[in-house]
C-alpha atoms as a PDB file:
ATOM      1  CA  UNK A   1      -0.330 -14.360 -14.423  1.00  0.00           C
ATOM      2  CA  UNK A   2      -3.970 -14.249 -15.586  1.00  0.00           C
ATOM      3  CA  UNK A   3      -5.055 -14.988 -18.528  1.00  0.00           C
ATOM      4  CA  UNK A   4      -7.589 -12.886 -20.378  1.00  0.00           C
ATOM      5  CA  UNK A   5      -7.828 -13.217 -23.978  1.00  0.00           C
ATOM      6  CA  UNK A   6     -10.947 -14.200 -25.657  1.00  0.00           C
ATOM      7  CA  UNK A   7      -9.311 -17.182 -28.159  1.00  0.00           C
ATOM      8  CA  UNK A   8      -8.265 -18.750 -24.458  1.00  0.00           C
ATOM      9  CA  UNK A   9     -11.275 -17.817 -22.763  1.00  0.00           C
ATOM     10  CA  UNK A  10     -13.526 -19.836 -25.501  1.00  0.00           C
ATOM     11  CA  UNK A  11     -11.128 -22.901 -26.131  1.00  0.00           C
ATOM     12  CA  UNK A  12     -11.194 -23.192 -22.309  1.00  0.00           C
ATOM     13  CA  UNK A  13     -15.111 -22.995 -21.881  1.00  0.00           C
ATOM     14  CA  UNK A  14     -15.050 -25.697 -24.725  1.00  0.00           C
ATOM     15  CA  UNK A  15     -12.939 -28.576 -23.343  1.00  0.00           C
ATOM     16  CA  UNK A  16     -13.823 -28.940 -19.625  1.00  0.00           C
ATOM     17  CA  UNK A  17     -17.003 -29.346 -17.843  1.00  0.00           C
ATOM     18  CA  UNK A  18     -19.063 -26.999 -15.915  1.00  0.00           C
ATOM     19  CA  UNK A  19     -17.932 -28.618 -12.573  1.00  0.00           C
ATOM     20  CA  UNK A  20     -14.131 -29.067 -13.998  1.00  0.00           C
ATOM     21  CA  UNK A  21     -14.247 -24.874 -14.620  1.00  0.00           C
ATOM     22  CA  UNK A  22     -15.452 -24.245 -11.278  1.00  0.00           C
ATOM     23  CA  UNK A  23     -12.545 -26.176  -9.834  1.00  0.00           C
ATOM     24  CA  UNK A  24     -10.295 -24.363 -12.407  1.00  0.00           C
ATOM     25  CA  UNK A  25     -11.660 -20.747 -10.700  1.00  0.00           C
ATOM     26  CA  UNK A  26     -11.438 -21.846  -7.286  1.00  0.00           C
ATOM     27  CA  UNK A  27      -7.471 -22.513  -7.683  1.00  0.00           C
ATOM     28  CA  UNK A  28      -7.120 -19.887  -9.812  1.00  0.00           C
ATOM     29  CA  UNK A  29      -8.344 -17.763  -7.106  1.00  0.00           C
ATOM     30  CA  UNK A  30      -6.136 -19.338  -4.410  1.00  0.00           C
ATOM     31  CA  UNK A  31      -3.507 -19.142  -6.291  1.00  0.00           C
ATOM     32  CA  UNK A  32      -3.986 -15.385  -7.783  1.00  0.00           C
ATOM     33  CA  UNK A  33      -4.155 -14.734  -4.135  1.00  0.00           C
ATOM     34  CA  UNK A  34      -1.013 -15.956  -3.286  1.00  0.00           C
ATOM     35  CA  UNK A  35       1.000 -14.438  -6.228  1.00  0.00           C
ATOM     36  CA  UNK A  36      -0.400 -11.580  -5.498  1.00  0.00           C
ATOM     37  CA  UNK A  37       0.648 -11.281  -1.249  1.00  0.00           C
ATOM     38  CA  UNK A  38       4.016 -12.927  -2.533  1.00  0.00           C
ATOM     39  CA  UNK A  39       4.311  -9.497  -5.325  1.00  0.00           C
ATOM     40  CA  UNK A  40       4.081  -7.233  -2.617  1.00  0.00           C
ATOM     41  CA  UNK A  41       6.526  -8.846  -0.382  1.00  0.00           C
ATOM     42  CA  UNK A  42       8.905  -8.617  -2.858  1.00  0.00           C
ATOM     43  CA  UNK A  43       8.626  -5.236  -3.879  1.00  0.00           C
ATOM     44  CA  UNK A  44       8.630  -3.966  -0.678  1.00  0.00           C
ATOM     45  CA  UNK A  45      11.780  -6.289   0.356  1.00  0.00           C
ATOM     46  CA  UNK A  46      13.536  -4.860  -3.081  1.00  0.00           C
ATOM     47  CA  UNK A  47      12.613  -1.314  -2.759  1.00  0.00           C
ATOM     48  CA  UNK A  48      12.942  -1.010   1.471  1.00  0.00           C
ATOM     49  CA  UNK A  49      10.464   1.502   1.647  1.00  0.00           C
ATOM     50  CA  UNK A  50       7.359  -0.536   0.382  1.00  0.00           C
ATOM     51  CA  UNK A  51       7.563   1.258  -2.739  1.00  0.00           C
ATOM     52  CA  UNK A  52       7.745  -1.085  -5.329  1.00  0.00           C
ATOM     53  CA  UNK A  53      10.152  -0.557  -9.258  1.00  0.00           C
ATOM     54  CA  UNK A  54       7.586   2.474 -10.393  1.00  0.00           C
ATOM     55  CA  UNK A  55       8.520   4.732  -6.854  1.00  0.00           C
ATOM     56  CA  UNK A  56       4.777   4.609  -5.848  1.00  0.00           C
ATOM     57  CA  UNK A  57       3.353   2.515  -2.436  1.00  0.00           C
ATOM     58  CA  UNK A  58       1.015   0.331  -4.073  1.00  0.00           C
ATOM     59  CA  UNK A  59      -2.248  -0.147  -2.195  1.00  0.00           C
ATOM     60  CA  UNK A  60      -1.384   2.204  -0.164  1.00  0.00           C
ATOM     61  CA  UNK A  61      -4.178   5.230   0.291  1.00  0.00           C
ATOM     62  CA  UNK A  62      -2.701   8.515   0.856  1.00  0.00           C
ATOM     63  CA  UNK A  63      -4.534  12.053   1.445  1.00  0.00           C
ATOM     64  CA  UNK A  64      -5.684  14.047  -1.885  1.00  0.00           C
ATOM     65  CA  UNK A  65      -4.784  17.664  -2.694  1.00  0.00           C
ATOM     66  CA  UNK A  66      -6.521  19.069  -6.021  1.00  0.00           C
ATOM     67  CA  UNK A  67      -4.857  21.103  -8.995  1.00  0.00           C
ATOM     68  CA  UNK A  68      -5.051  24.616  -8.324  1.00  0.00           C
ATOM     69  CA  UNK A  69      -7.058  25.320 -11.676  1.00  0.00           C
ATOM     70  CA  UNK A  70      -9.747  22.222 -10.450  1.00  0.00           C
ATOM     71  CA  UNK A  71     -10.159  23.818  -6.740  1.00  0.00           C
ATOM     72  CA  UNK A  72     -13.426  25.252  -7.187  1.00  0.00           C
ATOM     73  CA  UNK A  73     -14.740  21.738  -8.101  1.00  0.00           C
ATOM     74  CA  UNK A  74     -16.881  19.541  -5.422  1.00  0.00           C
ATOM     75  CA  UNK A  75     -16.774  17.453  -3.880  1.00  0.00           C
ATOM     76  CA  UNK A  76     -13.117  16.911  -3.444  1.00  0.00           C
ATOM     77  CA  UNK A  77     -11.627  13.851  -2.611  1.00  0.00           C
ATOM     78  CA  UNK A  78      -9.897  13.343   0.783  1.00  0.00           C
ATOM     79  CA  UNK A  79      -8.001  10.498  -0.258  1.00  0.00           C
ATOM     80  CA  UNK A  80      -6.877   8.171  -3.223  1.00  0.00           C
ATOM     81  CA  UNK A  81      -5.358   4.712  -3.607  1.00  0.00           C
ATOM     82  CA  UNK A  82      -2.355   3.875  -5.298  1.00  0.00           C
ATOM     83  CA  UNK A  83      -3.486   1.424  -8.159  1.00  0.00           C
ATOM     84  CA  UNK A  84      -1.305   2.343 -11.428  1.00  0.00           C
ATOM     85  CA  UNK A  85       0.902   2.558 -13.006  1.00  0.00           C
ATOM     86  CA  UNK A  86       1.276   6.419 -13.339  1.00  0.00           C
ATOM     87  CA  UNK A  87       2.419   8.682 -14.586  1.00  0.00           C
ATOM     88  CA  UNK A  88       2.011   6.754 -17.980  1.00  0.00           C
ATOM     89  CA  UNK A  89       4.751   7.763 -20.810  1.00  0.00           C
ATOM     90  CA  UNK A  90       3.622   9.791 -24.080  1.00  0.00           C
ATOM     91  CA  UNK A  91       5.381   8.500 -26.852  1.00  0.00           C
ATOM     92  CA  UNK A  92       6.118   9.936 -30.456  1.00  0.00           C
ATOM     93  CA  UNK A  93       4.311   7.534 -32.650  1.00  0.00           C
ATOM     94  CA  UNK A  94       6.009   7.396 -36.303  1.00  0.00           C
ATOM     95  CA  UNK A  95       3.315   6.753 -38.512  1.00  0.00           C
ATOM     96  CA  UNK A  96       4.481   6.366 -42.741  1.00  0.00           C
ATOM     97  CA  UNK A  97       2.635   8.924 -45.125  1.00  0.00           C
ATOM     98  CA  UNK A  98       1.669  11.367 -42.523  1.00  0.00           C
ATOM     99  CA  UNK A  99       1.434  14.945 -44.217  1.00  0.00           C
ATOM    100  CA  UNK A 100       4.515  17.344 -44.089  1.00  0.00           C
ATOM    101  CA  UNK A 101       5.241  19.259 -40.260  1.00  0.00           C
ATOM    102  CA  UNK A 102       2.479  16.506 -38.445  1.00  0.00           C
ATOM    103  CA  UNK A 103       3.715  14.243 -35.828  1.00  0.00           C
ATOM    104  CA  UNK A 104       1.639  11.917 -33.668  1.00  0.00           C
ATOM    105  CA  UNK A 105       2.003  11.396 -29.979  1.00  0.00           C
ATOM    106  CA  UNK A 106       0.426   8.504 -27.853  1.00  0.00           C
ATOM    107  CA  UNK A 107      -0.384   8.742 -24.355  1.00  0.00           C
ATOM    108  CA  UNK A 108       0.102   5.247 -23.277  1.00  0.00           C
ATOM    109  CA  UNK A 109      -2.800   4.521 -20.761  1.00  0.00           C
ATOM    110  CA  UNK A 110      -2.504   0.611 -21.269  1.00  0.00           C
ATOM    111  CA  UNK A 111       0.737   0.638 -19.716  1.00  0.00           C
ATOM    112  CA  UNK A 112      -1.301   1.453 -16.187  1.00  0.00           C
ATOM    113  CA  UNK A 113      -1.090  -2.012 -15.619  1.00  0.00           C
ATOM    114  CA  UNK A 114      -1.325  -5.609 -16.025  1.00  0.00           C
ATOM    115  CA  UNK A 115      -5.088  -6.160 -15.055  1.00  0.00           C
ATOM    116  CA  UNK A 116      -6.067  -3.273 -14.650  1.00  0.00           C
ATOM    117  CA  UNK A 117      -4.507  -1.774 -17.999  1.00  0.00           C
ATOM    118  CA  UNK A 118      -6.416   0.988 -19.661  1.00  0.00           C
ATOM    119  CA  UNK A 119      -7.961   4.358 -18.443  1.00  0.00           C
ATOM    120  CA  UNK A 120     -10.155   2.632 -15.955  1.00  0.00           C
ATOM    121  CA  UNK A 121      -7.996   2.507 -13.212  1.00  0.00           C
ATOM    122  CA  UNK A 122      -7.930   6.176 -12.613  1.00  0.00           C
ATOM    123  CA  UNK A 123     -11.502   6.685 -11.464  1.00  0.00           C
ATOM    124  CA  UNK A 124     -11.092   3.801  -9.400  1.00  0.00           C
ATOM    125  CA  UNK A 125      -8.134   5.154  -7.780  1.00  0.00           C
ATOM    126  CA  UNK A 126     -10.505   7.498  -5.948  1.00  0.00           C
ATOM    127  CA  UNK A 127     -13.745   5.501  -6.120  1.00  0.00           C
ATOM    128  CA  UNK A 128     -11.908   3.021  -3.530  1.00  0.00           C
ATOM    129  CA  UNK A 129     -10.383   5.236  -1.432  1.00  0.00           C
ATOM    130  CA  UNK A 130     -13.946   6.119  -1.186  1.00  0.00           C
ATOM    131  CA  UNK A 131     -15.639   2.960  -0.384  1.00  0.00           C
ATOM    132  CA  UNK A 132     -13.230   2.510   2.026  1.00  0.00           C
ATOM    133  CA  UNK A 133     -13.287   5.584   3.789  1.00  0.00           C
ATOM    134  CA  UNK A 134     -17.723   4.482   3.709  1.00  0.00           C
ATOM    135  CA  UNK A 135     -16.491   1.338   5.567  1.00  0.00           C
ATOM    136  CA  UNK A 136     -17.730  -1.062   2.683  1.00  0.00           C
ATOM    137  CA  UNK A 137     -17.014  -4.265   2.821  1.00  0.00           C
ATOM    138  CA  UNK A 138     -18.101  -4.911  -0.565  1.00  0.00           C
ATOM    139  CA  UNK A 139     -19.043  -2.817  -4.311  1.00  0.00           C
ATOM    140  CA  UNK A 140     -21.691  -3.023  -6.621  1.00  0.00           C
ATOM    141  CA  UNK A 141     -21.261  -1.795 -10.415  1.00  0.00           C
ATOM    142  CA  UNK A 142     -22.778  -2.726 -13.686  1.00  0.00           C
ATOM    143  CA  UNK A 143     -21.898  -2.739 -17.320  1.00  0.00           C
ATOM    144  CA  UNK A 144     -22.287  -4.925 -20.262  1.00  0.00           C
ATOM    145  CA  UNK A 145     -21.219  -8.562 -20.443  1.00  0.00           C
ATOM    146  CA  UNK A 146     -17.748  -7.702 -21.800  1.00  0.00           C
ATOM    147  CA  UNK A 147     -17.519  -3.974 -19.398  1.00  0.00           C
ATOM    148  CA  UNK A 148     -14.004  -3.425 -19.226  1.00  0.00           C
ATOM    149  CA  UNK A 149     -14.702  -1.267 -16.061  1.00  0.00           C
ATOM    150  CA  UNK A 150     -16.398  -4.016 -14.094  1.00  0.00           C
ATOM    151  CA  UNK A 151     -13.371  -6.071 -15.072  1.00  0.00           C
ATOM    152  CA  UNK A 152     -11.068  -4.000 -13.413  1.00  0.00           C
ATOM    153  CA  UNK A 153     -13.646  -3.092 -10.789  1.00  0.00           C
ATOM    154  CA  UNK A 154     -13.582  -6.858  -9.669  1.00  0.00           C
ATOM    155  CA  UNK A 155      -9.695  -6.340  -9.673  1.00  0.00           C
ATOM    156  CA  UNK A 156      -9.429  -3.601  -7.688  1.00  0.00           C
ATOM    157  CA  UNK A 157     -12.050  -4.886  -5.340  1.00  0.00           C
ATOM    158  CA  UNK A 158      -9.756  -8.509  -4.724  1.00  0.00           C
ATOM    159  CA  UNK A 159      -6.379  -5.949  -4.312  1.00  0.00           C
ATOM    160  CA  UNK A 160      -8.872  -4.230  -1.024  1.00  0.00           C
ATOM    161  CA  UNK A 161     -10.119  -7.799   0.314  1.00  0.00           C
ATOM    162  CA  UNK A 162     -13.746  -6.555  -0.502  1.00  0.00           C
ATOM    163  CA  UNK A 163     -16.383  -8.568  -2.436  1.00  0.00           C
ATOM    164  CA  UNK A 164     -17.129  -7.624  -5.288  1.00  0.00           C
ATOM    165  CA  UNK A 165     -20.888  -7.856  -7.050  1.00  0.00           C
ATOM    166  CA  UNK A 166     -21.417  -7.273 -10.824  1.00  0.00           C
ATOM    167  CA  UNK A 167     -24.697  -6.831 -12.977  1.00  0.00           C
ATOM    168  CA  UNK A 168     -23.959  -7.865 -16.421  1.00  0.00           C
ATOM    169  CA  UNK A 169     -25.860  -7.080 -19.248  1.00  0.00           C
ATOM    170  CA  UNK A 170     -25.844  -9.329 -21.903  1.00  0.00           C
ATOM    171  CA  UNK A 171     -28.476 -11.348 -24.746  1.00  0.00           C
ATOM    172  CA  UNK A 172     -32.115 -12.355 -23.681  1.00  0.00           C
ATOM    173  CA  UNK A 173     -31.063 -15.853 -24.627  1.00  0.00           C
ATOM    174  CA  UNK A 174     -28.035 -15.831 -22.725  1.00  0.00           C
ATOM    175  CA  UNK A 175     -29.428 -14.764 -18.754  1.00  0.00           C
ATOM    176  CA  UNK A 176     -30.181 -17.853 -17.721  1.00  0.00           C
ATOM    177  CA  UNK A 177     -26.941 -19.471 -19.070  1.00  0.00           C
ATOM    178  CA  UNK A 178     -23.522 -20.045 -17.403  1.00  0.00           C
ATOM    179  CA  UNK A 179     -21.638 -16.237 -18.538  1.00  0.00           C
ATOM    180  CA  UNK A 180     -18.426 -18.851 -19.101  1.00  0.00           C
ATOM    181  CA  UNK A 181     -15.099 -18.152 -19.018  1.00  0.00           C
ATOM    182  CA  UNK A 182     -14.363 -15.770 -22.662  1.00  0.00           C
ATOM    183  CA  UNK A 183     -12.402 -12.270 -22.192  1.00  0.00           C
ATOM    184  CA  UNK A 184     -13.163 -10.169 -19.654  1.00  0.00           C
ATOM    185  CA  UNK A 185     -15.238 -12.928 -17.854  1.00  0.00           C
ATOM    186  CA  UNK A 186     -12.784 -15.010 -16.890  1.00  0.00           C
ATOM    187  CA  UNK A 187     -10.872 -12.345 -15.042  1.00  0.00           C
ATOM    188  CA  UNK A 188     -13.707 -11.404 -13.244  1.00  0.00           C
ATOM    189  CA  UNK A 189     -14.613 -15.429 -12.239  1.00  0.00           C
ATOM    190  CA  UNK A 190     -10.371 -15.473 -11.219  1.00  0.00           C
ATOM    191  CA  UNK A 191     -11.028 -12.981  -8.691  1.00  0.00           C
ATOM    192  CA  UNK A 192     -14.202 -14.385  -7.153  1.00  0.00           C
ATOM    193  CA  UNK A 193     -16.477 -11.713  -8.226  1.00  0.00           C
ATOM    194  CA  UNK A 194     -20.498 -12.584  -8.267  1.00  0.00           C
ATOM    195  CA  UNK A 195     -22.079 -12.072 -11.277  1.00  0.00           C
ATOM    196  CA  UNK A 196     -25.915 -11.381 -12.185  1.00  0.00           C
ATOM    197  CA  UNK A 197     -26.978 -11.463 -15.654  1.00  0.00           C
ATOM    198  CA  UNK A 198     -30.183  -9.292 -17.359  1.00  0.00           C
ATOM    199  CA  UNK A 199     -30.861  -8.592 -20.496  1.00  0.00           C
ATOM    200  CA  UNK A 200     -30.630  -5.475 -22.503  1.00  0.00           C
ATOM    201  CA  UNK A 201     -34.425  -5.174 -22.753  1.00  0.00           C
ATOM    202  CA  UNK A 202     -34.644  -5.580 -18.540  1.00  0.00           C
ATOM    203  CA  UNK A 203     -31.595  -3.563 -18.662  1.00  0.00           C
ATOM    204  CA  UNK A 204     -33.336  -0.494 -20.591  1.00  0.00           C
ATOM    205  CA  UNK A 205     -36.824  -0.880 -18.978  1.00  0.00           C
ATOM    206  CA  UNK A 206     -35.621  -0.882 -15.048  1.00  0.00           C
ATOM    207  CA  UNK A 207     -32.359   1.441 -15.599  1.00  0.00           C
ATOM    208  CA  UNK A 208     -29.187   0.996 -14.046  1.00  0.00           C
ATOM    209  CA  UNK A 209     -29.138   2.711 -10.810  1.00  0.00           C
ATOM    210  CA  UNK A 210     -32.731   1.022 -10.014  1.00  0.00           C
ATOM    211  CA  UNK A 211     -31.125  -1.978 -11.023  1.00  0.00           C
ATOM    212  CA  UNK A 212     -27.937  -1.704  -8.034  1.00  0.00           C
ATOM    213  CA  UNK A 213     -29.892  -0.097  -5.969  1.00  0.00           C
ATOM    214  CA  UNK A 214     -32.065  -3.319  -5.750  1.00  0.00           C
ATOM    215  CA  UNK A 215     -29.221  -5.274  -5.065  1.00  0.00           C
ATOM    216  CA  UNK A 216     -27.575  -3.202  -2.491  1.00  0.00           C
ATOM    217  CA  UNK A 217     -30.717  -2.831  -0.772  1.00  0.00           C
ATOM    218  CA  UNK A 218     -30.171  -7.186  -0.754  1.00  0.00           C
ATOM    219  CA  UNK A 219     -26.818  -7.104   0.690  1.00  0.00           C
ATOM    220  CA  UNK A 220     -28.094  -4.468   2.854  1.00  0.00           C
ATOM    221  CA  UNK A 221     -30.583  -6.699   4.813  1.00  0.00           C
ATOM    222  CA  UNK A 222     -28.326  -9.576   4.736  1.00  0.00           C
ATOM    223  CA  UNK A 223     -25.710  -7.380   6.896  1.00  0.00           C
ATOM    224  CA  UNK A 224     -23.576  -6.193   4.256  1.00  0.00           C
ATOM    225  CA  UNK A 225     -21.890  -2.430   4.037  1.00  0.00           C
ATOM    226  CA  UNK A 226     -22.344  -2.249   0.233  1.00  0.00           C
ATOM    227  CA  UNK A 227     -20.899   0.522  -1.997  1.00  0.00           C
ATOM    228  CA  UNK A 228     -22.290   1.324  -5.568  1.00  0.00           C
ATOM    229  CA  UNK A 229     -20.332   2.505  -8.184  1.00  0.00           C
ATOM    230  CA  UNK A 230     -22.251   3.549 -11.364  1.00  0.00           C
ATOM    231  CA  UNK A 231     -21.854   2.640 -14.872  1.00  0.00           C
ATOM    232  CA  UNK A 232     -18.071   3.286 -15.771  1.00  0.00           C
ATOM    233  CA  UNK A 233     -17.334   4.921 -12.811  1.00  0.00           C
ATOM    234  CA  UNK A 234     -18.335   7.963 -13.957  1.00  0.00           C
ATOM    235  CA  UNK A 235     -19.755   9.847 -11.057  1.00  0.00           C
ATOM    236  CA  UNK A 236     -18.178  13.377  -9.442  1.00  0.00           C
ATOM    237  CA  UNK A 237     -15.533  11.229  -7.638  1.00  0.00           C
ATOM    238  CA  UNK A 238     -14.543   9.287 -10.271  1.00  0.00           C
ATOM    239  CA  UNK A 239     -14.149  11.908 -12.159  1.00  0.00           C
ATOM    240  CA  UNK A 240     -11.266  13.160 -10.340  1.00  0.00           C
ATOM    241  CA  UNK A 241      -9.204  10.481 -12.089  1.00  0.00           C
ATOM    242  CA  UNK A 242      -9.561  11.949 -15.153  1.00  0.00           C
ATOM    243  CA  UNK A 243      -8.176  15.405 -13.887  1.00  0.00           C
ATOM    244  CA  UNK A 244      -5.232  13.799 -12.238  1.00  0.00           C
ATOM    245  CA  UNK A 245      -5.059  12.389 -15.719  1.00  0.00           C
ATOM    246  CA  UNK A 246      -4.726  16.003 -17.470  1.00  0.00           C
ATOM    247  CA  UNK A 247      -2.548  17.600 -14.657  1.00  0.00           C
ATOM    248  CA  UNK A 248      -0.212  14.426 -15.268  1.00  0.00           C
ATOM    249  CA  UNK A 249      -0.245  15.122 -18.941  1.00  0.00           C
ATOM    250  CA  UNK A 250       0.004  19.148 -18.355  1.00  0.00           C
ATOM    251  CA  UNK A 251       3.353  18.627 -16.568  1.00  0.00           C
ATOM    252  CA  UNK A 252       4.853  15.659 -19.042  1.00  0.00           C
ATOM    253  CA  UNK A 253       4.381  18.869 -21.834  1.00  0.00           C
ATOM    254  CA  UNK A 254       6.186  21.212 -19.549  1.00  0.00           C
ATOM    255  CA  UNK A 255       9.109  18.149 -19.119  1.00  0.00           C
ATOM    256  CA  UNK A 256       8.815  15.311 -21.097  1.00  0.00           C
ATOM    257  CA  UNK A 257       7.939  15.941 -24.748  1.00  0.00           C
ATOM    258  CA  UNK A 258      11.169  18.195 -25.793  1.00  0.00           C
ATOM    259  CA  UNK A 259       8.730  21.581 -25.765  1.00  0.00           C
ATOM    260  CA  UNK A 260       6.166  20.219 -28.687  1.00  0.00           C
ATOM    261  CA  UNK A 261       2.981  21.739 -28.152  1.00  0.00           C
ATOM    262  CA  UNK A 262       0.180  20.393 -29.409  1.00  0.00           C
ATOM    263  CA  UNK A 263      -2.755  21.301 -32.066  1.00  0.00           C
ATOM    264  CA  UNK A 264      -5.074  18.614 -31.213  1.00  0.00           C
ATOM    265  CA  UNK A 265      -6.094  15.796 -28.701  1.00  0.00           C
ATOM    266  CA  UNK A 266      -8.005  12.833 -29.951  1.00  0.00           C
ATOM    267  CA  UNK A 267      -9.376  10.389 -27.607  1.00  0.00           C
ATOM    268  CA  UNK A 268     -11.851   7.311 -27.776  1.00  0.00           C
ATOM    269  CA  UNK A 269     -14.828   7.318 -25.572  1.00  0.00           C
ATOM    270  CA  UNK A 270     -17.813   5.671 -24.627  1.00  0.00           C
ATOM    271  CA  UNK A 271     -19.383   7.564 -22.050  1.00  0.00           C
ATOM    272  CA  UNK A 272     -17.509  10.899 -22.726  1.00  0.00           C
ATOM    273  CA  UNK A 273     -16.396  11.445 -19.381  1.00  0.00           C
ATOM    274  CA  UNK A 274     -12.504  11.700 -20.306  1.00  0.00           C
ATOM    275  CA  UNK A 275     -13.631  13.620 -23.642  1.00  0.00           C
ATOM    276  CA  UNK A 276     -15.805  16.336 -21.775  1.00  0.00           C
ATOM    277  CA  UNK A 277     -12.954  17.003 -18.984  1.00  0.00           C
ATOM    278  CA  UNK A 278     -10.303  17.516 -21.987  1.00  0.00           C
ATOM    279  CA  UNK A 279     -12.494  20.019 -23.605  1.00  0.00           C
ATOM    280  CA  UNK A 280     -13.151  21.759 -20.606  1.00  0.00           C
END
């Protein structure tokens, strides 16, 4: 189990030193390592077709075949990795006081999974398969000090045995200070990711795709097979999450819902990737 809430993350930055934490992450990772080999054995003895309880092969990378409606879209995917959790439910949501003949529905996205709960997981589905199928051994993405995506970027990286390399950016006052262990941090130290800090004025002067393509052209010369995902995954493969995402919900109102249509979809977003592809 990993443990990723801030309250934990700052009480255990507070009480044990420097060289005490980096013992801490170095079992953590052997043993996060081991829990997770020992998972997949026993889903895969339990189930006897390496499926595990949600009758998906986890890990597993299978070929990709677009909805109809998104055909005309490039490029498309040849493959995608089995990461989720999916399809996630869409439950009624009975809220007091709402006005007469409204009803709210949730589509539950953090039930994708334990680490890699949230949305985030779908563009990585096929940003993997990608890197992969490149013949990376490792992946570069950036964010800000508490990115959920580079979180479960580092994640799905440890899942594929490649490195993983994240550019986090954070206060002037903080870059040359150990990140520590608080939130999203400590899941990404667990899982052995490296971690460069800039601030958010370097940050907004260089840019970020200057930014990892100065690193990847590092791991290049040092031998490395580096692939760079960009800032929330949001490129034209990634993207192909998010249409999975709206076939999966398509056919859950065909099935699932009792025939309730609905009015309006409301969603959250920060770099209105998921936003843009429901409007479309």
């Amino acid at each position: 189990m990993l443990l990723c809430s801030s309250c934990s993350g700052n009480l255990l930055s507070s009480i044990v030193s420097p060289k005490l934490r980096q013992r801490l992450i170095r079992v953590s990772e052997s043993q996060l390592h081991h829990h997770q080999q020992h998972k997949i054995k026993m889903e895969r003895k339990e189930s006897g077709n390496d499926s595990d309880a949600f009758g998906f092969k986890f890990l597993t990378k299978t070929p990709y075949a677009s909805p109809s409606w998104a055909s005309h879209l490039t490029p498309i995917p040849s493959h995608v990795f089995s990461l989720g959790h999916f399809p996630t439910p869409i439950h009624k949501w009975n809220l007091p006081n709402l006005p007469h003949n409204t009803e709210v529905w949730l589509k539950r996205d953090d039930l994708s999974g334990m680490q890699l709960s949230g949305n985030k997981v779908r563009k990585l589905e096929f940003l993997m398969a990608d890197a992969v199928a490149q013949g990376a051994d490792c992946i570069i993405t950036i964010g800000g000090i508490q990115s959920n995506h580079c979180r479960a970027a580092a994640v799905a990286a440890k899942y594929l045995n490649l490195d993983c390399y994240l550019i986090l950016r954070t206060s002037k006052v903080l870059v040359d200070q150990d990140p520590g262990l608080i939130g999203n941090l400590l899941v990404e130290r667990l899982v052995g990711a490296h971690i460069e800090l800039i601030s958010k004025e370097e940050y907004s002067k260089i840019g970020s795709v200057t930014l990892t393509n100065i690193l990847k052209e590092k791991l290049l010369k040092e031998g490395r097979r580096p692939y760079v995902i960009p800032v929330g995954g949001s490129n034209s493969i990634g993207t192909w999450g998010y249409i999975e995402a709206i076939k999966e919900i398509e056919q859950q109102l065909q099935t699932g819902t009792g025939g309730v249509k609905f009015d309006d979809i409301v969603v959250a977003c920060g770099r209105f990737c998921s936003a843009y592809l429901l409007t479309s």
